[in-house]
Protein backbone atom coordinates (compact mmCIF):
# COMPACT_ATOMS: atom_id res chain seq x y z
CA UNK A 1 0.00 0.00 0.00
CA UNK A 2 1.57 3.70 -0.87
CA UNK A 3 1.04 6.05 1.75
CA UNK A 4 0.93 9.99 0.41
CA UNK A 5 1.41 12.60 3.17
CA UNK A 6 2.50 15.67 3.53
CA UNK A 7 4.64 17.04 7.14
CA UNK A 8 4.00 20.64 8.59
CA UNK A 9 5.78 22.06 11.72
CA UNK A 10 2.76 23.95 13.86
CA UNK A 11 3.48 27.28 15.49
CA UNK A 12 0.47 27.38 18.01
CA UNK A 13 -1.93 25.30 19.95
CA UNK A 14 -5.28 26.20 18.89
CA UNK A 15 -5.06 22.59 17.40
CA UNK A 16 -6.26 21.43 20.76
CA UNK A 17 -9.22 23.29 20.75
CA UNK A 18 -10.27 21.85 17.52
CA UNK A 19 -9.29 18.75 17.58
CA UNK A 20 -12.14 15.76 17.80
CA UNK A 21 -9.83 12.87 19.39
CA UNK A 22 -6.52 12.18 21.26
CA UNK A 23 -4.64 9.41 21.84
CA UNK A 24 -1.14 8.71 23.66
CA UNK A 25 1.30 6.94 21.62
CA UNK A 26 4.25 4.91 22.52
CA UNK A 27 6.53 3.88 19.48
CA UNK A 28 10.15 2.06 18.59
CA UNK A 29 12.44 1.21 15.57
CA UNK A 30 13.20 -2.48 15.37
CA UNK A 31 14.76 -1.36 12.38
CA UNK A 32 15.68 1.84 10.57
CA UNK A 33 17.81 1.53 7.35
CA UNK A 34 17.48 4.13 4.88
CA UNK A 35 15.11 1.25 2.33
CA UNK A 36 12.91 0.29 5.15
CA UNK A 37 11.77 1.10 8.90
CA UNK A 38 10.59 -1.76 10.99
CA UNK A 39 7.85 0.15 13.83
CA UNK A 40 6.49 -1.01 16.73
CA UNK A 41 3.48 1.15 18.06
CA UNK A 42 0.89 1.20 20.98
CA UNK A 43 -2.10 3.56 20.83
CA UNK A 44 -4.12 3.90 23.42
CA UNK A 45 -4.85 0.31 24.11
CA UNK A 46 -3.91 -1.17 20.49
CA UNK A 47 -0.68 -2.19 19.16
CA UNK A 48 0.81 -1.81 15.88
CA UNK A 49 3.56 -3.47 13.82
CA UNK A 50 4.85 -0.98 10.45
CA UNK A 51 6.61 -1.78 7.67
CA UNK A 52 7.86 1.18 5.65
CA UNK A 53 9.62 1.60 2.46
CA UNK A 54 12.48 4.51 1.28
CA UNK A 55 10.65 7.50 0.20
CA UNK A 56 10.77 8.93 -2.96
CA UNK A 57 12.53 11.77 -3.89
CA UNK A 58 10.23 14.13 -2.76
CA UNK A 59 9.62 12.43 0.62
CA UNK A 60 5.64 12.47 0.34
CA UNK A 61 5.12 8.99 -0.53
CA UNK A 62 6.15 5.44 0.50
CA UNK A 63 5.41 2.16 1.15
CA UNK A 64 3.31 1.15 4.16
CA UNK A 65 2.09 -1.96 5.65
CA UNK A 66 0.59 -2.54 8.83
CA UNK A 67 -0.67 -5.04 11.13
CA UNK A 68 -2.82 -4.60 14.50
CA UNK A 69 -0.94 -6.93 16.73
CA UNK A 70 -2.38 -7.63 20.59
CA UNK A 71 -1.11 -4.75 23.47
CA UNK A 72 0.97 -7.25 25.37
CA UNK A 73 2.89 -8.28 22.64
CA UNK A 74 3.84 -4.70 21.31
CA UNK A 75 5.20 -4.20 24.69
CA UNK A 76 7.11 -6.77 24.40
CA UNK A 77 8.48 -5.74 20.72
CA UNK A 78 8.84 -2.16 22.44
CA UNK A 79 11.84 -4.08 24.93
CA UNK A 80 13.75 -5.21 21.54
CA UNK A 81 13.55 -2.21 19.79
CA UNK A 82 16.64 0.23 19.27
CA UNK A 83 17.14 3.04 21.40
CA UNK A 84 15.25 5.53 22.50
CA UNK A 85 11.10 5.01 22.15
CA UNK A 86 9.17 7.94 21.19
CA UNK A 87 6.55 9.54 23.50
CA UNK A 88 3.96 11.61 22.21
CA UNK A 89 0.26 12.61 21.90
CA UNK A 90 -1.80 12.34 18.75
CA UNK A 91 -4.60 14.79 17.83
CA UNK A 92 -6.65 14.47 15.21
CA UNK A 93 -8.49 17.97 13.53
CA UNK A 94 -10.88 17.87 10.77
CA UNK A 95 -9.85 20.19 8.14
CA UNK A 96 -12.05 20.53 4.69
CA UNK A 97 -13.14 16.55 3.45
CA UNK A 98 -8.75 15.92 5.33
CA UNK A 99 -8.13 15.13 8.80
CA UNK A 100 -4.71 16.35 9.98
CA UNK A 101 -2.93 14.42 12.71
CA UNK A 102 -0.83 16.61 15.10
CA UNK A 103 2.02 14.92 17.03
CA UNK A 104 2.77 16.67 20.15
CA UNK A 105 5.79 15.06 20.89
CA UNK A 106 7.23 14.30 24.86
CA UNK A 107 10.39 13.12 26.69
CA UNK A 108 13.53 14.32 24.78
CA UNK A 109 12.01 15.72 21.77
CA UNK A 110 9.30 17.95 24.22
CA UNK A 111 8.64 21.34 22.40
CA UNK A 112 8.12 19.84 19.08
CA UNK A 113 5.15 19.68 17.46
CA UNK A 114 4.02 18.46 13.58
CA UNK A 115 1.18 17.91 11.64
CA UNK A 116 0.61 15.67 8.73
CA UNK A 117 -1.97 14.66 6.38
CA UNK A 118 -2.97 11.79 4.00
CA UNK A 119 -3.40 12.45 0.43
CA UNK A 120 -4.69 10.35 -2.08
CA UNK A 121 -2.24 12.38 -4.54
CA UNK A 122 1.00 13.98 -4.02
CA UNK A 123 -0.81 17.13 -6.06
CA UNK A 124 -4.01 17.27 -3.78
CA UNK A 125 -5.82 20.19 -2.46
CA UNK A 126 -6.34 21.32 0.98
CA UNK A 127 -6.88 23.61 3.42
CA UNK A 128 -4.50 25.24 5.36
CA UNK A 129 -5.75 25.55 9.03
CA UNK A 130 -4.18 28.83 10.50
CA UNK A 131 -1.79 26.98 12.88
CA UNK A 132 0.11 25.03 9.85
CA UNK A 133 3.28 26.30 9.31
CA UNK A 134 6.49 25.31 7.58
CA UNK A 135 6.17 22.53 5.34
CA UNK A 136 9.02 19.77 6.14
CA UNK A 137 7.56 16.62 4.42
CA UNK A 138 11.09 16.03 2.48
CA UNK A 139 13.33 17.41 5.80
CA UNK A 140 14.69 13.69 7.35
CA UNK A 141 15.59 15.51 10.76
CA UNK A 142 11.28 15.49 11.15
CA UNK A 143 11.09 11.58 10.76
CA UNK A 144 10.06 9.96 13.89
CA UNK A 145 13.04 7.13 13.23
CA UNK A 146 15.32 10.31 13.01
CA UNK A 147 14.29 11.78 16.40
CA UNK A 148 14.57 8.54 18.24
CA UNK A 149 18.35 8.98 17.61
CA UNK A 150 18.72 12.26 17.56
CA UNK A 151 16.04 13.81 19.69
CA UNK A 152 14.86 17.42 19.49
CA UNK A 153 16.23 18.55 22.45
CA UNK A 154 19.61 18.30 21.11
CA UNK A 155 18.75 20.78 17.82
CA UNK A 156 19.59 23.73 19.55
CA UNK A 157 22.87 22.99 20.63
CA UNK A 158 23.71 22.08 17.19
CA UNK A 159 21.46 24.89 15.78
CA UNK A 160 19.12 22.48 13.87
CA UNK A 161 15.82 24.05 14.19
């Protein structure tokens, strides 16, 4: 399956305020080689197994599979995973006929916060809520396999942001 999405830094929190659901998410890299990213995930109270493919060149699309595996046994993958898990909170905003999903992340990457959103093509439409700002879909420092190795926190020390 080829996933199409798009990455967005936000600049305030009036996300929150609109958003219709969120959910706490726990995640690790069993694997994360330039062609493909092995993911563990638990949401809430589900867990999630990801497979994803090299991007193309302009970093919007990929591919994607994934598998609902039982709680107990993504916490389990979690243990095997490669340092450090990511901790963050998901909220989801209606935006137009898209829904965005806004990662508020925790831990070592706190103060960082992105949006993205699912396209059906790389040329779609949408609208632009007023707290979207910088587009970073094709910047590799905003991948969540990234940050688990090099974490936010340490950006501004090496004057990354």
């Amino acid at each position: 399956m080829q996933e199409i999405e798009r990455k967005f830094k936000v600049h305030s929190d009036r996300y929150k305020s609109e958003a219709f659901r969120s959910c706490p998410i726990a995640q690790g890299y069993l694997c994360k080689v330039p062609e493909r990213t092995i993911r563990i995930r638990i949401k809430g109270e589900k867990g999630f197994i990801t497979i994803k493919g090299k991007s193309n060149d302009s970093g919007t699309s990929r591919y994607e599979w994934e598998k609902e595996i039982p709680k107990a046994e993504a916490l389990e993958l979690l243990r095997l995973c490669e340092p450090s898990v990511i901790e963050k909170t998901r909220y989801e905003v209606k935006s137009g006929i898209h829904t965005f999903e806004i990662d508020e992340f925790h831990g070592d990457n706190n103060g960082l916060v992105i949006a993205e959103i699912e396209l059906s093509d790389e040329n779609e439409p949408f609208e632009r809520p007023e707290w979207l700002g910088e587009e970073v879909t094709n910047r590799k420092e905003y991948y969540n396999s990234h940050l688990s190795e090099h974490p936010y926190k340490e950006w501004e020390k090496n004057n990354l942001q």
